[in-house]
N, C-alpha and C. Protein backbone atom coordinates (compact mmCIF):
# COMPACT_ATOMS: atom_id res chain seq x y z
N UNK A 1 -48.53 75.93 6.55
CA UNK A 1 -49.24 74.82 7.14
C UNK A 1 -49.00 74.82 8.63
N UNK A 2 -50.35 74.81 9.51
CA UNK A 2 -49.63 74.38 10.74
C UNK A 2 -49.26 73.33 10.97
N UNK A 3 -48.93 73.47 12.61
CA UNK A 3 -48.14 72.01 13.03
C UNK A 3 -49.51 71.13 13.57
N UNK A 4 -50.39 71.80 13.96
CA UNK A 4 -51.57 71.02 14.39
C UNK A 4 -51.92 70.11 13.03
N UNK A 5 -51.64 70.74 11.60
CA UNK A 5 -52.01 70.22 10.51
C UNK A 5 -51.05 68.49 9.97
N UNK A 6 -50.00 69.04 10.20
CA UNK A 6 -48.91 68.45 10.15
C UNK A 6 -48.72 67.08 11.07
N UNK A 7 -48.69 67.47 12.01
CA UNK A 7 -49.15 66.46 13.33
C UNK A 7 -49.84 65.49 13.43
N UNK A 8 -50.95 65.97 12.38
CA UNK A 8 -52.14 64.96 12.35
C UNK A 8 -52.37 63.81 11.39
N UNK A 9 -51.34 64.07 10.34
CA UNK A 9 -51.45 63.89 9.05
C UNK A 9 -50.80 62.01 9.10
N UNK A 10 -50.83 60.93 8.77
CA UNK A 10 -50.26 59.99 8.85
C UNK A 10 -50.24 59.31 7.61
N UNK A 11 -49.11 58.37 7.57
CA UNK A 11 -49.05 58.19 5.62
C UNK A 11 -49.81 57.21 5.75
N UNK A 12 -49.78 56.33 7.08
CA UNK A 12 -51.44 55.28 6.95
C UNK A 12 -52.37 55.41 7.04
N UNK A 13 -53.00 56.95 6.59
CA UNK A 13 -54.40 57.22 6.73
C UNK A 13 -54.66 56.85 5.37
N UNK A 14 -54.36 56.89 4.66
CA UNK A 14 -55.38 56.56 3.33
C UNK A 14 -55.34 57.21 2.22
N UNK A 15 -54.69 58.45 2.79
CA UNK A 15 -54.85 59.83 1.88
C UNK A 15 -53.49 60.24 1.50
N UNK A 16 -53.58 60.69 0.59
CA UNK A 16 -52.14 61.73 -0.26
C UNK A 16 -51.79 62.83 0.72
N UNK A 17 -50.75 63.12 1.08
CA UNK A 17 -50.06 64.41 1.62
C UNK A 17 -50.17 65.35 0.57
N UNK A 18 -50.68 66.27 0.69
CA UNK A 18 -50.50 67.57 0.22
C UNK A 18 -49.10 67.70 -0.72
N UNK A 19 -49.04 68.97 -1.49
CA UNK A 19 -47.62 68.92 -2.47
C UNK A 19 -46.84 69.95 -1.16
N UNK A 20 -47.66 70.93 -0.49
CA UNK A 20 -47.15 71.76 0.78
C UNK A 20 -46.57 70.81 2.16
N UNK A 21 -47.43 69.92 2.44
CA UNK A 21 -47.34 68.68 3.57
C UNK A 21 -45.91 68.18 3.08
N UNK A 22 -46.10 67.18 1.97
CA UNK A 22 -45.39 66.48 1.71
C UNK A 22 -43.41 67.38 1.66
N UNK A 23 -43.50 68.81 0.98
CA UNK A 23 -42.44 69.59 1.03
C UNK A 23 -42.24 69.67 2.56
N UNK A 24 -42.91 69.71 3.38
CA UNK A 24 -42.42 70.44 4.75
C UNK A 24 -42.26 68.60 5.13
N UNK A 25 -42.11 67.86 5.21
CA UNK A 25 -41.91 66.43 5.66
C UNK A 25 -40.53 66.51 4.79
N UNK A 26 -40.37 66.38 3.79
CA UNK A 26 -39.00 66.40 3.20
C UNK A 26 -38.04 67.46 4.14
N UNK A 27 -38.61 68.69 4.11
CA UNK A 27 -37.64 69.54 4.87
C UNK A 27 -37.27 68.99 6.11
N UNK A 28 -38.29 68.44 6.98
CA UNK A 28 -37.86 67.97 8.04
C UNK A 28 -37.39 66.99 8.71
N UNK A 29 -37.32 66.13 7.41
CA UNK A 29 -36.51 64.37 7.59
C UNK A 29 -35.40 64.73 7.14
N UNK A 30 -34.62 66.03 6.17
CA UNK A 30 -33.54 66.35 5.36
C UNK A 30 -32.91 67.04 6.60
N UNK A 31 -33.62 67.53 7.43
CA UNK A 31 -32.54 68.48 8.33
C UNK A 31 -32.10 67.57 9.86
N UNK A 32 -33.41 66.60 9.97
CA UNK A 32 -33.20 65.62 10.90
C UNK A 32 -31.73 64.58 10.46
N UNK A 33 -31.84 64.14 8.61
CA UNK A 33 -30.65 63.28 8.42
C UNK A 33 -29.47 63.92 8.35
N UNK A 34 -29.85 65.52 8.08
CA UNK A 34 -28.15 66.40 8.18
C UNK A 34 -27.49 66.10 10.30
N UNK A 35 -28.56 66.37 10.79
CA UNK A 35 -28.13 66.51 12.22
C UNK A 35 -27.70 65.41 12.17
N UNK A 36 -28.08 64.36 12.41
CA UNK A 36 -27.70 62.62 12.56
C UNK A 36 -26.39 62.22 12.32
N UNK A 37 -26.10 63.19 10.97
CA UNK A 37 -25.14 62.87 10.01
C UNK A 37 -23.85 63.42 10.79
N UNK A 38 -23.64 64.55 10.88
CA UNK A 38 -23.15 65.48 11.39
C UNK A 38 -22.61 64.99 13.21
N UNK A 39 -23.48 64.39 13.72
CA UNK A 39 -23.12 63.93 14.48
C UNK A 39 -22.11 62.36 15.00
N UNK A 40 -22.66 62.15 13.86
CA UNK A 40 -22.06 60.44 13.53
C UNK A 40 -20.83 60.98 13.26
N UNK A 41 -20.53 62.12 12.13
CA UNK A 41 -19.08 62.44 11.77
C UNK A 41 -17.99 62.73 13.28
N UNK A 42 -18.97 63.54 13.52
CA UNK A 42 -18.26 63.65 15.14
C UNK A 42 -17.59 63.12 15.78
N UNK A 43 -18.63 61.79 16.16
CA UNK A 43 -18.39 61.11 17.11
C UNK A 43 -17.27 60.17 15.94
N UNK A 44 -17.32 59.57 14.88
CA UNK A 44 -16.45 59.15 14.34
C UNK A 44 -14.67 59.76 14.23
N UNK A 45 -14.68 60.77 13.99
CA UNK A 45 -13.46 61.86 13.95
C UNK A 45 -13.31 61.86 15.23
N UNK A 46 -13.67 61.82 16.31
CA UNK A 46 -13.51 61.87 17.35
C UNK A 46 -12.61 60.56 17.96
N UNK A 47 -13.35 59.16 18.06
CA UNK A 47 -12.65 58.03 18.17
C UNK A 47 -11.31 57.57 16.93
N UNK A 48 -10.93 58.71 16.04
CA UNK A 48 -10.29 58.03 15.50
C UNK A 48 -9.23 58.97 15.93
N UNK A 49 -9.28 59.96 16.58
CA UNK A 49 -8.34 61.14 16.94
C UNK A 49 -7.38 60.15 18.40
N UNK A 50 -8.37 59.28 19.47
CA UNK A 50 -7.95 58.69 20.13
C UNK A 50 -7.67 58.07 19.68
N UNK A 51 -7.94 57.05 18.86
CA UNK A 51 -6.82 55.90 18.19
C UNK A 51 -5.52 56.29 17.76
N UNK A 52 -5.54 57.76 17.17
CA UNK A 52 -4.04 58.05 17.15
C UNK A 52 -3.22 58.31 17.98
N UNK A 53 -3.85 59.24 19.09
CA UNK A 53 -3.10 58.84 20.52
C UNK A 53 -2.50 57.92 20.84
N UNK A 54 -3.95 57.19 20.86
CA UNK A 54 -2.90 55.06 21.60
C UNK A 54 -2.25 54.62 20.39
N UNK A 55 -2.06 55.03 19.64
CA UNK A 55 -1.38 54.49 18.33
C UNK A 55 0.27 55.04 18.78
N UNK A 56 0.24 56.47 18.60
CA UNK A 56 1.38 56.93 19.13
C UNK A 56 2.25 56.60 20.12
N UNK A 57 1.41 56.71 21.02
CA UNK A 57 1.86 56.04 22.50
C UNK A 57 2.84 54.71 22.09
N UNK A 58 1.86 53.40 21.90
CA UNK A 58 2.59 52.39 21.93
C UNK A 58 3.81 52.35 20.83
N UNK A 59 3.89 53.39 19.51
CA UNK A 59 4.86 53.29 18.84
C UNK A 59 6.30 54.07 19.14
N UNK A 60 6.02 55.14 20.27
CA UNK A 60 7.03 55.46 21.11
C UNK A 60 7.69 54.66 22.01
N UNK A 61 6.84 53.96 22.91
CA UNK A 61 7.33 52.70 23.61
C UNK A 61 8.59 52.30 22.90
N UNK A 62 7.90 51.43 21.72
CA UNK A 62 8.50 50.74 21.25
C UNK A 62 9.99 51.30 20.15
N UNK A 63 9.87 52.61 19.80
CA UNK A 63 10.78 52.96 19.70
C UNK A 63 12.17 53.15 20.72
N UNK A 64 11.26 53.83 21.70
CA UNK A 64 12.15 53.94 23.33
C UNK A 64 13.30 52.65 23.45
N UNK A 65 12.34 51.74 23.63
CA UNK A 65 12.78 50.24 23.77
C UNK A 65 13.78 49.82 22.84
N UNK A 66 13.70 50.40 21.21
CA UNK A 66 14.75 50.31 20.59
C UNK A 66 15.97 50.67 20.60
N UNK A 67 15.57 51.72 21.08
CA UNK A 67 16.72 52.94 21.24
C UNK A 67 17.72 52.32 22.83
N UNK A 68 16.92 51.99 23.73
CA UNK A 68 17.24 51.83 25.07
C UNK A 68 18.23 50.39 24.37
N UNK A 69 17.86 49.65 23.72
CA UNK A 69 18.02 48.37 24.08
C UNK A 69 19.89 47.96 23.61
């Protein structure tokens, strides 16, 4: 199918998507929600990697402080 085909096609026209249309729309909302996904994990694993940092941090302090005191 082309993309000119594809492109044109809208689910508020009136009409049924194709069983070909409709497969290549699945493929391409499935690889759009993998990217999304994938990125959210990211950025999630990411802020929680800094939370363990500042987590650390202040529980050294406060060990320090024990130790010092």
């Amino acid at each position: 199918m082309s993309e000119k085909e594809m492109n044109s096609y809208r689910f508020v026209s009136g009409q049924e998507p194709s069983d070909e249309m409709l497969a290549q729309l699945m493929t391409e909302v499935a690889a759009e929600a993998e990217a999304r996904r994938k990125k959210a994990d990211e950025a999630y694993f990411s802020q929680m990697k800094r939370n363990v940092v500042v987590k650390r941090e202040k529980w050294a302090e406060k060990i320090k402080s024990v130790i010092d005191a």
